[in-house]
Protein backbone atom coordinates (compact mmCIF):
# COMPACT_ATOMS: atom_id res chain seq x y z
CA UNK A 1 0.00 0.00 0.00
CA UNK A 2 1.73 3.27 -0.84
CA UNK A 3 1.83 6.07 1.72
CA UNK A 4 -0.07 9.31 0.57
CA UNK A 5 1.11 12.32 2.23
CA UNK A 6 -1.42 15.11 3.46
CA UNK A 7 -0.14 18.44 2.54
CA UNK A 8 -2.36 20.15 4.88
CA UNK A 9 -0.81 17.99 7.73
CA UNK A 10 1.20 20.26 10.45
CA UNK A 11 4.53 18.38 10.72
CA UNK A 12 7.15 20.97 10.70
CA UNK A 13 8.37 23.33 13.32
CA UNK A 14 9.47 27.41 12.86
CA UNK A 15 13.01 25.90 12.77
CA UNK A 16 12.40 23.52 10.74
CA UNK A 17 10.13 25.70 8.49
CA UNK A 18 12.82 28.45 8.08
CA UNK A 19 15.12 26.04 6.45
CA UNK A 20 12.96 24.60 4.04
CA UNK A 21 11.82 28.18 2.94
CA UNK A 22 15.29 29.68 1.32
CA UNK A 23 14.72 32.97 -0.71
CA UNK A 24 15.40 31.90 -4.25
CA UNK A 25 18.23 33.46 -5.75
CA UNK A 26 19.12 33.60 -9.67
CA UNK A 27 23.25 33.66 -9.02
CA UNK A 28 22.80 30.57 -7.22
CA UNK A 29 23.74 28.08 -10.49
CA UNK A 30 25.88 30.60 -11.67
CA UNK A 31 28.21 30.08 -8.19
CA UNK A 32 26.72 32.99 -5.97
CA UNK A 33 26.34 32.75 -2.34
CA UNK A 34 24.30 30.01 -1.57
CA UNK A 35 20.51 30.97 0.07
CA UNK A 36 20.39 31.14 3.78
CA UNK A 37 17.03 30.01 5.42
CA UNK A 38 14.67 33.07 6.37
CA UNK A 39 14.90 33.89 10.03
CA UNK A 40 12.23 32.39 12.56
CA UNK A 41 11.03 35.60 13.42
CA UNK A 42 9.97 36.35 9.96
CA UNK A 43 7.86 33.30 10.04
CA UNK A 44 6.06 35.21 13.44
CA UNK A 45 5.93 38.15 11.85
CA UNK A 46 4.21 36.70 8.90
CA UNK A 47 1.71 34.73 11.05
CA UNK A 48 0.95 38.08 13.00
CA UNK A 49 -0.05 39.41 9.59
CA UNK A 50 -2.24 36.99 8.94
CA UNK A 51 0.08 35.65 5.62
CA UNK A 52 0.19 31.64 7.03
CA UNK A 53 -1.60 30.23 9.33
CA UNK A 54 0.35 27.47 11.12
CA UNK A 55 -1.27 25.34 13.70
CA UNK A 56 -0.35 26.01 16.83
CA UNK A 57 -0.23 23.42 19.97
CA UNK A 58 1.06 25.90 23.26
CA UNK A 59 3.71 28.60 22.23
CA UNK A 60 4.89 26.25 19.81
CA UNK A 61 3.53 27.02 15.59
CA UNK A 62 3.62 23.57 13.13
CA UNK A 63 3.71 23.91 9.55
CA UNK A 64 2.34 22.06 6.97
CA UNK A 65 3.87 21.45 3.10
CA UNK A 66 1.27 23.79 2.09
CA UNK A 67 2.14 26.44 4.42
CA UNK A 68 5.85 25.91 3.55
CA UNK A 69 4.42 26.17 -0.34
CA UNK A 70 2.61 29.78 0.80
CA UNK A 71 5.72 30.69 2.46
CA UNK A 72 7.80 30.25 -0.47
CA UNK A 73 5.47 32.60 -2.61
CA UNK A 74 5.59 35.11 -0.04
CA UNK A 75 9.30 35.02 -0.17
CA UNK A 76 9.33 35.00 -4.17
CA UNK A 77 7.47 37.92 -3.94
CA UNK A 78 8.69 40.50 -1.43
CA UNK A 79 12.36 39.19 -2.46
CA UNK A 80 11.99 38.24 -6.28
CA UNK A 81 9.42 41.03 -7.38
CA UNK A 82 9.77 43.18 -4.47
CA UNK A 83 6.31 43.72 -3.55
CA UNK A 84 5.61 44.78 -0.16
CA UNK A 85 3.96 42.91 2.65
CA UNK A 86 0.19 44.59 2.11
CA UNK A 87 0.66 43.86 -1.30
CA UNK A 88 1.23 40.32 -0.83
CA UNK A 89 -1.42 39.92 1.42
CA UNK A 90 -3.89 41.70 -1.44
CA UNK A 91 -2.12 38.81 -4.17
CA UNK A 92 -2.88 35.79 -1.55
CA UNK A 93 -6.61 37.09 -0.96
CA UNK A 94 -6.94 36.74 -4.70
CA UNK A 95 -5.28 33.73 -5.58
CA UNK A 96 -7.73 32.17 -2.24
CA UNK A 97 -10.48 33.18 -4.28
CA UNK A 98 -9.58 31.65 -7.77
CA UNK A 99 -8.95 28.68 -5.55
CA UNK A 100 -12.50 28.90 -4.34
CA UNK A 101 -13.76 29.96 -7.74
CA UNK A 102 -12.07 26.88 -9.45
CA UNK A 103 -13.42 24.15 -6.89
CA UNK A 104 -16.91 25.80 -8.03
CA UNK A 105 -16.63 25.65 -11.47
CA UNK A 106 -15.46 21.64 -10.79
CA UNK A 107 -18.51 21.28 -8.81
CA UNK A 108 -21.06 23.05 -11.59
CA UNK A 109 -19.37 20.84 -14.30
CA UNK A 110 -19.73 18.01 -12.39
CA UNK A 111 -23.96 18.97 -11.90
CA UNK A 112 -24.10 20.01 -15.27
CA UNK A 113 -22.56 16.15 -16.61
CA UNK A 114 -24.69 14.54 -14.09
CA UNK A 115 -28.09 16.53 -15.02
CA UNK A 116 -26.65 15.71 -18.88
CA UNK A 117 -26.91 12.06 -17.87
CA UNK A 118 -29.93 12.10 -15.92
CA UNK A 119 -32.05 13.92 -19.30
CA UNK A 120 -30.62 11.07 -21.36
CA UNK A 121 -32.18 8.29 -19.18
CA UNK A 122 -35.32 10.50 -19.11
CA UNK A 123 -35.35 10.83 -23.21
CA UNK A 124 -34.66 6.70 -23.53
CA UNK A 125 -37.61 6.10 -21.29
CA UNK A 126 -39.46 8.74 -23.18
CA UNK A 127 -38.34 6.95 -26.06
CA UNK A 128 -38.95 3.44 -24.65
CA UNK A 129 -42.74 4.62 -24.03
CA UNK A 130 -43.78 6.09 -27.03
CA UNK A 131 -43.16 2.81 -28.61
CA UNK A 132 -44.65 0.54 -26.47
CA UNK A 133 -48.69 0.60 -25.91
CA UNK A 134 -49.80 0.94 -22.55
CA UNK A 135 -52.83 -1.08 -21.19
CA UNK A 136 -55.20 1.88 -20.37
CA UNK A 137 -57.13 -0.01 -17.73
CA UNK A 138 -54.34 -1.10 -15.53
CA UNK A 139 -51.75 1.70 -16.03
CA UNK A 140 -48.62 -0.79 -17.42
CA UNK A 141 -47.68 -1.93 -20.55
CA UNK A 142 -49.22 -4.26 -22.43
């Protein structure tokens, strides 16, 4: 049985978190200085804003892959593009909505194919009746 890993799972700690989430520097393959993890404190600071939301069991925060993934585009973007902090916030509130907004246009296709299927088994038995003769008296086919 293979193991499937749930992103959403809270495995990591702040240390542990501020290693996996190096800025990403171009000079890097070209023999630059090699990207130091972010500080912890930036992590806090980040929760404070409101950025990630790691879970947190006492005094002590947990991050999950997906955190670690909105961590990285945090960094990409106040390093990278150099957008500030209110401005990222602004970009993650949108890109949370076309999340939403995608998961409910999956959901309306998947009505829309399912009320498709549902008006072809109603057109067959339409079908299916108009070609049969029905016993009046009784109310079934003869």
């Amino acid at each position: 049985m293979a193991f499937v890993k749930d992103r959403d799972e809270p495995i990591y700690t702040i240390s542990i978190a501020a290693k996996l989430v190096r800025p990403i520097l171009a000079n890097t393959q070209e023999g630059g200085e090699a990207a130091r993890p972010i500080h912890a404190q930036t992590l806090r600071m980040y929760d404070r804003l409101g950025l990630v939301k790691p879970r947190k069991v006492g005094k002590n925060r947990f991050y999950s892959d997906r955190d670690i993934e909105r961590l990285q585009q945090i960094q990409h973007l106040t390093q990278n593009i150099k957008v500030n902090l209110s401005g990222v916030a602004y970009i993650i509130s949108l890109m949370d909505q076309m999340g939403k907004m995608e998961m409910l246009g999956e959901q309306i296709e998947a009505m829309l194919r399912e009320a498709e299927q549902r008006a072809g088994q109603i057109e067959v038995r339409r079908s299916a009746a108009k070609t049969e003769p029905m016993d009046l008296e009784n109310g079934s086919e003869a």
